[in-house]
N, C-alpha and C. Protein backbone atom coordinates (compact mmCIF):
# COMPACT_ATOMS: atom_id res chain seq x y z
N UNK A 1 0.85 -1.17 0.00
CA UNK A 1 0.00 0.00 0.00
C UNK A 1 0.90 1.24 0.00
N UNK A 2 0.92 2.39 -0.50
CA UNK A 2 1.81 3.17 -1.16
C UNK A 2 1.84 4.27 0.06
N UNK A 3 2.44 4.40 0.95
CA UNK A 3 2.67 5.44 1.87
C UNK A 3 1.50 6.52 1.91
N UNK A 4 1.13 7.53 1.00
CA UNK A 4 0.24 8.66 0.96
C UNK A 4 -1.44 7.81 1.59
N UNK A 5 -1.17 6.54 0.78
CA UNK A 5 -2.85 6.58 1.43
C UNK A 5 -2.88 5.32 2.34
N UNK A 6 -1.77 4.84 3.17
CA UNK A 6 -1.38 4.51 4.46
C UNK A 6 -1.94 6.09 5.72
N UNK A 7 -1.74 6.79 5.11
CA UNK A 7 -1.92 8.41 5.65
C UNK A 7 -2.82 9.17 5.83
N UNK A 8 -3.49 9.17 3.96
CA UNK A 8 -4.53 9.86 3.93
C UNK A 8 -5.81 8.95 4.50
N UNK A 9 -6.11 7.84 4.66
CA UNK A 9 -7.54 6.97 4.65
C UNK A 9 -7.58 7.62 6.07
N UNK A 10 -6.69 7.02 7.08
CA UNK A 10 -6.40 6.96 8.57
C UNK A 10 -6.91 8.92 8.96
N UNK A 11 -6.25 9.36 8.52
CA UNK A 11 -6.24 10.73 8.16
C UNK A 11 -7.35 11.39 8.40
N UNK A 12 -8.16 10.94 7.24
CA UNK A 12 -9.64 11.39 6.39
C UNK A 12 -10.52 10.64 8.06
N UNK A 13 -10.49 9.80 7.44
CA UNK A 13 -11.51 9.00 8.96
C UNK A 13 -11.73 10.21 10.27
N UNK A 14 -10.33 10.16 10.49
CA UNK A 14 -10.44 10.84 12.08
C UNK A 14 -10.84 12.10 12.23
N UNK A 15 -10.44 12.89 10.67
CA UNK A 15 -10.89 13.86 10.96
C UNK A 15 -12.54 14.29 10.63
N UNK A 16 -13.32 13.00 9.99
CA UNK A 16 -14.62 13.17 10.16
C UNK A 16 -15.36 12.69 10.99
N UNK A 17 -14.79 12.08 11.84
CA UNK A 17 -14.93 11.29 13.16
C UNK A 17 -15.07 12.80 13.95
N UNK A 18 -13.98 13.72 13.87
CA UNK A 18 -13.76 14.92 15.23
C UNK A 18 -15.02 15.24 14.55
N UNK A 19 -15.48 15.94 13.65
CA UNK A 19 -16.76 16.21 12.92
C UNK A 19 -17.49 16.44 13.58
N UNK A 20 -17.84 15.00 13.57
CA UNK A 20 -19.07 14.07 14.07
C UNK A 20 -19.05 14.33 15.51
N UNK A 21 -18.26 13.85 16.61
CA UNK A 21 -18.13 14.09 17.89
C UNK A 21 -16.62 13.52 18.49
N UNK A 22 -15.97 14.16 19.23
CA UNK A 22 -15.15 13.70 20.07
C UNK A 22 -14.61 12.74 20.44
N UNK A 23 -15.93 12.03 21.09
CA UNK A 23 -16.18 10.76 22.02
C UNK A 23 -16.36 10.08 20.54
N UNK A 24 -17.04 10.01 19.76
CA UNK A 24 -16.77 9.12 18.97
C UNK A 24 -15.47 8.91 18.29
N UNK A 25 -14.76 9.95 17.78
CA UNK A 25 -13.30 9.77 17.07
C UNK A 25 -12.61 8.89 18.98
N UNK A 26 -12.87 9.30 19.92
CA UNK A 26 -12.00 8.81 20.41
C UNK A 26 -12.52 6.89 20.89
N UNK A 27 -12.99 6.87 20.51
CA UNK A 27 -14.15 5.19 20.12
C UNK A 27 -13.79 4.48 19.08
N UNK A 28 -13.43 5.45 18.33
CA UNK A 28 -12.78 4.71 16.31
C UNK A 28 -11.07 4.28 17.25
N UNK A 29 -10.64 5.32 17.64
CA UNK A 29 -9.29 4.94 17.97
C UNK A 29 -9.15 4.00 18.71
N UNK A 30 -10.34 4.28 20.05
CA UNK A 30 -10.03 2.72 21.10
C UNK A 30 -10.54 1.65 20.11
N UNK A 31 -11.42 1.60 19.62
CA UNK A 31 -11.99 0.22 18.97
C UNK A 31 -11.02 -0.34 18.26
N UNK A 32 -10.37 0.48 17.27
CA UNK A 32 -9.22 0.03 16.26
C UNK A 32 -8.43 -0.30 17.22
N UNK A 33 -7.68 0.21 18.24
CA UNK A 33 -6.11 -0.64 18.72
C UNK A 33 -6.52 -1.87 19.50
N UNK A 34 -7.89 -1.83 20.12
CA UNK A 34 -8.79 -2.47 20.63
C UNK A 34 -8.65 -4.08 19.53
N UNK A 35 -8.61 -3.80 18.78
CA UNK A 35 -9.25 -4.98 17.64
C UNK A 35 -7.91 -5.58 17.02
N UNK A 36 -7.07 -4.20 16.84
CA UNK A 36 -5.53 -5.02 16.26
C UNK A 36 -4.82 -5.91 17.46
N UNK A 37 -4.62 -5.27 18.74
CA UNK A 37 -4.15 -5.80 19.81
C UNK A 37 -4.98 -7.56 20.18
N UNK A 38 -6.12 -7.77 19.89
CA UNK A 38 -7.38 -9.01 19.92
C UNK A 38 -6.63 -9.35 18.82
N UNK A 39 -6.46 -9.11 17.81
CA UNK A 39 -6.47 -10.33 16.57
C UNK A 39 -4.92 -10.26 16.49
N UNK A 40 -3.83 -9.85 16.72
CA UNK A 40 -2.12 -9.86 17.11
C UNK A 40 -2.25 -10.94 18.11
N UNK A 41 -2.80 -10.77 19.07
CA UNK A 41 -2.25 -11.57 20.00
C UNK A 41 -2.89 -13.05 20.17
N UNK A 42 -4.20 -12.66 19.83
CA UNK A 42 -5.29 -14.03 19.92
C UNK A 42 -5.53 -14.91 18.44
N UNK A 43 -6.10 -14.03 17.54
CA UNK A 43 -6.43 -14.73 16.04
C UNK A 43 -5.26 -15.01 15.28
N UNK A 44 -4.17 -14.13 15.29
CA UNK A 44 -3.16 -14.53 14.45
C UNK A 44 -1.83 -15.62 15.37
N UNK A 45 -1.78 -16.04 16.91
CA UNK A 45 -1.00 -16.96 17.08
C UNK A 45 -2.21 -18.38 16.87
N UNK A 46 -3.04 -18.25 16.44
CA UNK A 46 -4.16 -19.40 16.30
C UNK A 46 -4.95 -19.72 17.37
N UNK A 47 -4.65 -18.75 18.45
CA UNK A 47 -6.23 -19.03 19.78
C UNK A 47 -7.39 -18.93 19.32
N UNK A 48 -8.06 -18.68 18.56
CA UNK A 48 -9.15 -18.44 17.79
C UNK A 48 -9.29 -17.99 16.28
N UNK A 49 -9.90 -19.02 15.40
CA UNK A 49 -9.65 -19.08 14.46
C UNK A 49 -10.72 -18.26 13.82
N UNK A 50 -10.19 -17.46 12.48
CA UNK A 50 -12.01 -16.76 11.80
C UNK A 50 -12.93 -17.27 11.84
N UNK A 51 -14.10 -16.66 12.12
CA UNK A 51 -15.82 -17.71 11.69
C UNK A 51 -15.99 -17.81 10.42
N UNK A 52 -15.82 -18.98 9.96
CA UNK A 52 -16.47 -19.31 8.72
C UNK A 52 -17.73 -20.44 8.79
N UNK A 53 -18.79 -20.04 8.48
CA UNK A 53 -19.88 -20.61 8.06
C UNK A 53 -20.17 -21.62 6.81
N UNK A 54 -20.30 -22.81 7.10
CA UNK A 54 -20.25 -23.44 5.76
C UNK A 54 -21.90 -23.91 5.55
N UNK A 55 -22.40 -23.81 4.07
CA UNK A 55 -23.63 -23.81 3.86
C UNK A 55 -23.27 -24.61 2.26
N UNK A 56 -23.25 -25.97 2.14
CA UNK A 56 -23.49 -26.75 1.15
C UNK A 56 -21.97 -26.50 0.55
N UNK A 57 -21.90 -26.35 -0.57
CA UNK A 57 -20.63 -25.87 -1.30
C UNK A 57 -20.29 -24.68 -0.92
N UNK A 58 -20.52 -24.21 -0.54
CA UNK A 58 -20.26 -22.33 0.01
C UNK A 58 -19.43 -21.84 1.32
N UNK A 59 -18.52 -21.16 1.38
CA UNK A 59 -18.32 -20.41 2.86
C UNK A 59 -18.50 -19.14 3.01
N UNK A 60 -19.14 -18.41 4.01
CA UNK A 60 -18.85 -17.56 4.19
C UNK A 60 -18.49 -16.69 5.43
N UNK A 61 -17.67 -15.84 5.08
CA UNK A 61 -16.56 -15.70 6.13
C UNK A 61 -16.99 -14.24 6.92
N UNK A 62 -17.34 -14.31 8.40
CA UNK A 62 -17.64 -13.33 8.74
C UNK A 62 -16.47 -12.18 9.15
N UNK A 63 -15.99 -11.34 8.29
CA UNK A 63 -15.10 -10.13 8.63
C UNK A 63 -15.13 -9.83 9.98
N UNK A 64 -14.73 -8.96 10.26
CA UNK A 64 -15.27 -7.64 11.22
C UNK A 64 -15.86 -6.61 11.18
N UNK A 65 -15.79 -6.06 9.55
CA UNK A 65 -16.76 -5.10 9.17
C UNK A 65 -18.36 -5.80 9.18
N UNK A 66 -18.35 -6.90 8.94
CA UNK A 66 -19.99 -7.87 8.88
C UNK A 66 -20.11 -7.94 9.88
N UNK A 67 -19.74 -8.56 11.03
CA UNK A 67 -20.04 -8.63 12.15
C UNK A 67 -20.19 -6.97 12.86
N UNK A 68 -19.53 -6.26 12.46
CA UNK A 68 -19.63 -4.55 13.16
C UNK A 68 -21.06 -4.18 12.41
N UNK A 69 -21.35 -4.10 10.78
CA UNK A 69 -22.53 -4.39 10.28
C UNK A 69 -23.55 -4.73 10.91
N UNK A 70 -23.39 -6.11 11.42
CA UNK A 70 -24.89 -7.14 11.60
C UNK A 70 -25.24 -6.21 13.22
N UNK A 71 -24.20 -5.44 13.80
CA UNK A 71 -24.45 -5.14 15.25
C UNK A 71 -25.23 -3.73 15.00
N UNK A 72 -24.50 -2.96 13.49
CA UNK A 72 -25.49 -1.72 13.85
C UNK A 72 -26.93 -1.69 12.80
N UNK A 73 -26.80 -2.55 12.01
CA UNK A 73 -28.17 -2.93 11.58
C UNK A 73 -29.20 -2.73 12.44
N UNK A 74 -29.43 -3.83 13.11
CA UNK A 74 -30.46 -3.87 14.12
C UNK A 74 -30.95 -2.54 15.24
N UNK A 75 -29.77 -1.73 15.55
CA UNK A 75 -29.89 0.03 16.49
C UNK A 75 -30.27 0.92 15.08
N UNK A 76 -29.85 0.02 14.12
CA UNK A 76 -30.04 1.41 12.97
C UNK A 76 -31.59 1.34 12.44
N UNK A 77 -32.11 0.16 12.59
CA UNK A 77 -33.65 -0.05 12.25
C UNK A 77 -34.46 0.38 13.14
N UNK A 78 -34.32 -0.26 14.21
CA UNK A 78 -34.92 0.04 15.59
C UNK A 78 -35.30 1.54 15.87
N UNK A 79 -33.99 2.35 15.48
CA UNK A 79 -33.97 3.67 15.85
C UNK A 79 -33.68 3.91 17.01
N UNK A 80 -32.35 3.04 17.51
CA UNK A 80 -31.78 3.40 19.07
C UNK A 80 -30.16 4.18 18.66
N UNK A 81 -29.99 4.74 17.50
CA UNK A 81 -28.76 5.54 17.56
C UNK A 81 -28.61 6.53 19.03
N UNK A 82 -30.12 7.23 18.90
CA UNK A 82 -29.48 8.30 20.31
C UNK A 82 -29.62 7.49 21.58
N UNK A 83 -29.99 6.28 21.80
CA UNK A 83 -29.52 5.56 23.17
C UNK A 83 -28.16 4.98 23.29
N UNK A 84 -27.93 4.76 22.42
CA UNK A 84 -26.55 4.19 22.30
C UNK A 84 -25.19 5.48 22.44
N UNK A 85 -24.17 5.84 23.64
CA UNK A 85 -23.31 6.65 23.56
C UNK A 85 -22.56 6.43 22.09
N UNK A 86 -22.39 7.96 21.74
CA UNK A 86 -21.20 7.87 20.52
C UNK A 86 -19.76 7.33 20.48
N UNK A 87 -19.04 6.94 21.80
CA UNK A 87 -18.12 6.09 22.07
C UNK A 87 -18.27 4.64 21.62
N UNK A 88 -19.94 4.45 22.23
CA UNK A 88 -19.99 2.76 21.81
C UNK A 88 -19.66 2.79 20.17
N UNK A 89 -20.63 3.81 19.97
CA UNK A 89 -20.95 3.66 18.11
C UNK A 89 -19.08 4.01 17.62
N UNK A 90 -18.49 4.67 18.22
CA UNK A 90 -16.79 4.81 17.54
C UNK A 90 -16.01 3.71 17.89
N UNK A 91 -16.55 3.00 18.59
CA UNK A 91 -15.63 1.20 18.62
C UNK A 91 -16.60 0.61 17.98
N UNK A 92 -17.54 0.59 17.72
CA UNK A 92 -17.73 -0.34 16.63
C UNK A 92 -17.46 -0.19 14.98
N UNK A 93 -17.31 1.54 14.67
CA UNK A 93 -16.89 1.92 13.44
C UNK A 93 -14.52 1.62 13.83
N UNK A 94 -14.80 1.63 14.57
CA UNK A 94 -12.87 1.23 14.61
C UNK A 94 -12.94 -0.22 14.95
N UNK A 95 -13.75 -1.04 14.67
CA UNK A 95 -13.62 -2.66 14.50
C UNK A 95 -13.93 -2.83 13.05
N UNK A 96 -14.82 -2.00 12.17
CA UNK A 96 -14.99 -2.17 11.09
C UNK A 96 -13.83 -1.36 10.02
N UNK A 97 -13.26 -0.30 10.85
CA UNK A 97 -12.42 0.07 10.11
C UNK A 97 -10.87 -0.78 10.16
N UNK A 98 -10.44 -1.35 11.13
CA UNK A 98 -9.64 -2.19 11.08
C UNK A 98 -9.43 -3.29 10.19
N UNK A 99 -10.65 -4.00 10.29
CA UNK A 99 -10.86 -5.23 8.98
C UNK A 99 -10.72 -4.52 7.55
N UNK A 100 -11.11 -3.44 7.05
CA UNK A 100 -11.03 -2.50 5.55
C UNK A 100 -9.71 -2.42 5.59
N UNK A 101 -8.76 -1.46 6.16
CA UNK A 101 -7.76 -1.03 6.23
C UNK A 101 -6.82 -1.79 6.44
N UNK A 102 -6.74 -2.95 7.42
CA UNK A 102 -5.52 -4.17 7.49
C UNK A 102 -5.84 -5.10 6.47
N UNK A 103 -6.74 -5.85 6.28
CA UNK A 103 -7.02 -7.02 5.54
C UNK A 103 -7.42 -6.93 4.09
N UNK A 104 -6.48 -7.95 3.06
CA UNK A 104 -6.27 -7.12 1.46
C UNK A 104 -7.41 -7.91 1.03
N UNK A 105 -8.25 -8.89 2.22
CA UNK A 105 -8.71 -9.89 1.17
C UNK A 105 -10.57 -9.57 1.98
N UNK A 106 -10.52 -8.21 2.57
CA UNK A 106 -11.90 -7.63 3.58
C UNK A 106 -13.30 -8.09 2.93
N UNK A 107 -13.22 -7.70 1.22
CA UNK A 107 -14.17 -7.67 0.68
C UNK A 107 -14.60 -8.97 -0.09
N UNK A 108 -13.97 -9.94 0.31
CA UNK A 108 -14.03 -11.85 0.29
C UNK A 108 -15.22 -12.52 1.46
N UNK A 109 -16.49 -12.25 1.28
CA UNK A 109 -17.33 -12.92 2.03
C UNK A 109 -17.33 -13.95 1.69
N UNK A 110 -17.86 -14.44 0.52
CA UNK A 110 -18.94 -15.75 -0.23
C UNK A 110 -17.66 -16.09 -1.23
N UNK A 111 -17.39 -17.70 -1.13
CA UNK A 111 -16.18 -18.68 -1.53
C UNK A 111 -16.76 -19.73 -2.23
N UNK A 112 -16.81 -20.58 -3.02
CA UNK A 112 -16.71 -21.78 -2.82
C UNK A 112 -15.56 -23.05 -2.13
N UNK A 113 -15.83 -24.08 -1.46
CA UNK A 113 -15.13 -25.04 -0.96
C UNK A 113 -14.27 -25.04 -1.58
């Protein structure tokens, strides 16, 4: 990945994060070191392996952006954004931004065997 947009993505994010609120940019940041520090130390020495779902010939592989997804789906239908603090909601956008930004292969849900 070419230095400038190692820079600019990380960059861009946070500063529409301050935007947005505070407590949330500072939620993107805990969630993200939050999520690299979990998958460094736990998923990548093999304590826990990715979820993959197998359905006939098919896998599919739940990211972290899907799983951060499937969590704000449900507050986003409901209409519990303003119960939910903007901290919670900035660790769950810095678990989804982690999986985009580290992983080359993020946008690989649905496989065959």
């Amino acid at each position: 990945m070419p230095k400038a947009k190692k820079f600019i993505i990380p960059g861009t994010t946070l500063i529409i994060s301050l935007y947005i609120s505070a407590l949330f940019a500072v939620g993107i940041v805990f969630g993200y070191i939050a999520t690299r520090v979990f998958h460094k130390k736990i998923v990548e020495k093999g304590r826990l392996k990715p979820i993959v779902l197998n359905f006939g010939k098919w896998r599919f592989h739940l990211h972290h952006w899907v799983m951060g997804g499937l969590i704000l789906l449900p507050i986003w239908l409901g209409g519990w954004f303003q119960f939910l603090p903007k901290f919670c909601l900035g660790m769950i956008g810095g678990l989804v931004f982690h999986d985009i930004y580290s992983d080359r292969k993020w946008y690989k849900i649905i496989s065959k065997k």
